[in-house]
Protein backbone atom coordinates (compact mmCIF):
# COMPACT_ATOMS: atom_id res chain seq x y z
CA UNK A 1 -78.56 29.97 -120.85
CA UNK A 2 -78.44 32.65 -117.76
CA UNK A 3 -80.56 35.28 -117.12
CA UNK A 4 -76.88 37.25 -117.75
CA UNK A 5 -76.43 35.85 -120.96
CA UNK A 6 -79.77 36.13 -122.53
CA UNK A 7 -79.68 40.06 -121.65
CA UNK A 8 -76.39 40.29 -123.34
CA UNK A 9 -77.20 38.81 -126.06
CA UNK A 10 -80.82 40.65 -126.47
CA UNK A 11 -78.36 43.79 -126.00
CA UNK A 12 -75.92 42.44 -128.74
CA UNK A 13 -79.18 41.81 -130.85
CA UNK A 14 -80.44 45.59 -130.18
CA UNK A 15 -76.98 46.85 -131.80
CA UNK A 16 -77.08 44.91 -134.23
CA UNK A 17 -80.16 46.13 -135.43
CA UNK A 18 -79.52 49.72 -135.21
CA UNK A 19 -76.37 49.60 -136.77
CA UNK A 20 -76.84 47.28 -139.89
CA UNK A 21 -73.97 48.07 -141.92
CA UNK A 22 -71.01 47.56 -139.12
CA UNK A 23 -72.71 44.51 -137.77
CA UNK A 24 -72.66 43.09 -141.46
CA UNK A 25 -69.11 44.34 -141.33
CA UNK A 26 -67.89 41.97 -138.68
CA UNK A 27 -69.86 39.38 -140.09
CA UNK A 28 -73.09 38.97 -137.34
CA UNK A 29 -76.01 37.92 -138.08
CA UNK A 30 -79.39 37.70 -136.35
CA UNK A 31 -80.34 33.84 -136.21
CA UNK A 32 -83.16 33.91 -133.73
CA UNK A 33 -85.42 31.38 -133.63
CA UNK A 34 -89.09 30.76 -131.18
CA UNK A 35 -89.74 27.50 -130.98
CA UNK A 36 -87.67 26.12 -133.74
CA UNK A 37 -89.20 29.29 -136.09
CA UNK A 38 -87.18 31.58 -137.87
CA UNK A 39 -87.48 35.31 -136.18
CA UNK A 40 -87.06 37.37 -139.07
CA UNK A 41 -88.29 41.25 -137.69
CA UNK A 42 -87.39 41.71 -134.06
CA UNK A 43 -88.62 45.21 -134.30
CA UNK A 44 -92.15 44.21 -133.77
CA UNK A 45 -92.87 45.02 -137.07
CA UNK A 46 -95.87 42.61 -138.04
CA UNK A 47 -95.96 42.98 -141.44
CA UNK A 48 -95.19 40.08 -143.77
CA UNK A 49 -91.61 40.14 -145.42
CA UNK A 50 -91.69 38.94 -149.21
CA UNK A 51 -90.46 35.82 -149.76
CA UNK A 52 -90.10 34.41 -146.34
CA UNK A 53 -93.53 32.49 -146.89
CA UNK A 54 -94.79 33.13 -143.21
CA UNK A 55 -97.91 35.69 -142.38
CA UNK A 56 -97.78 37.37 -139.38
């Protein structure tokens, strides 16, 4: 992936985020991984969700 195409997609990611319901809307979801992990929170929240089994 390019440099150009990671920042659009960390841009596409930001939107998503702050507008939940239209993004659910057109059907995108959030699938980031880090090293094979599932990124659940990209807010930075560290905080565990419930049921995802994984402490932060």
């Amino acid at each position: 992936m390019s440099v150009q195409e990671r920042v659009r997609m960390c841009r596409l990611i930001d939107q998503m985020e702050s507008q939940k319901e239209y993004s659910k809307r057109l059907g995108l979801e959030n699938r980031s991984t880090f090293h094979g992990t599932r990124i659940y929170d990209t807010s930075g929240n560290t905080e565990r969700r419930k049921g995802d089994g994984v402490e932060c």
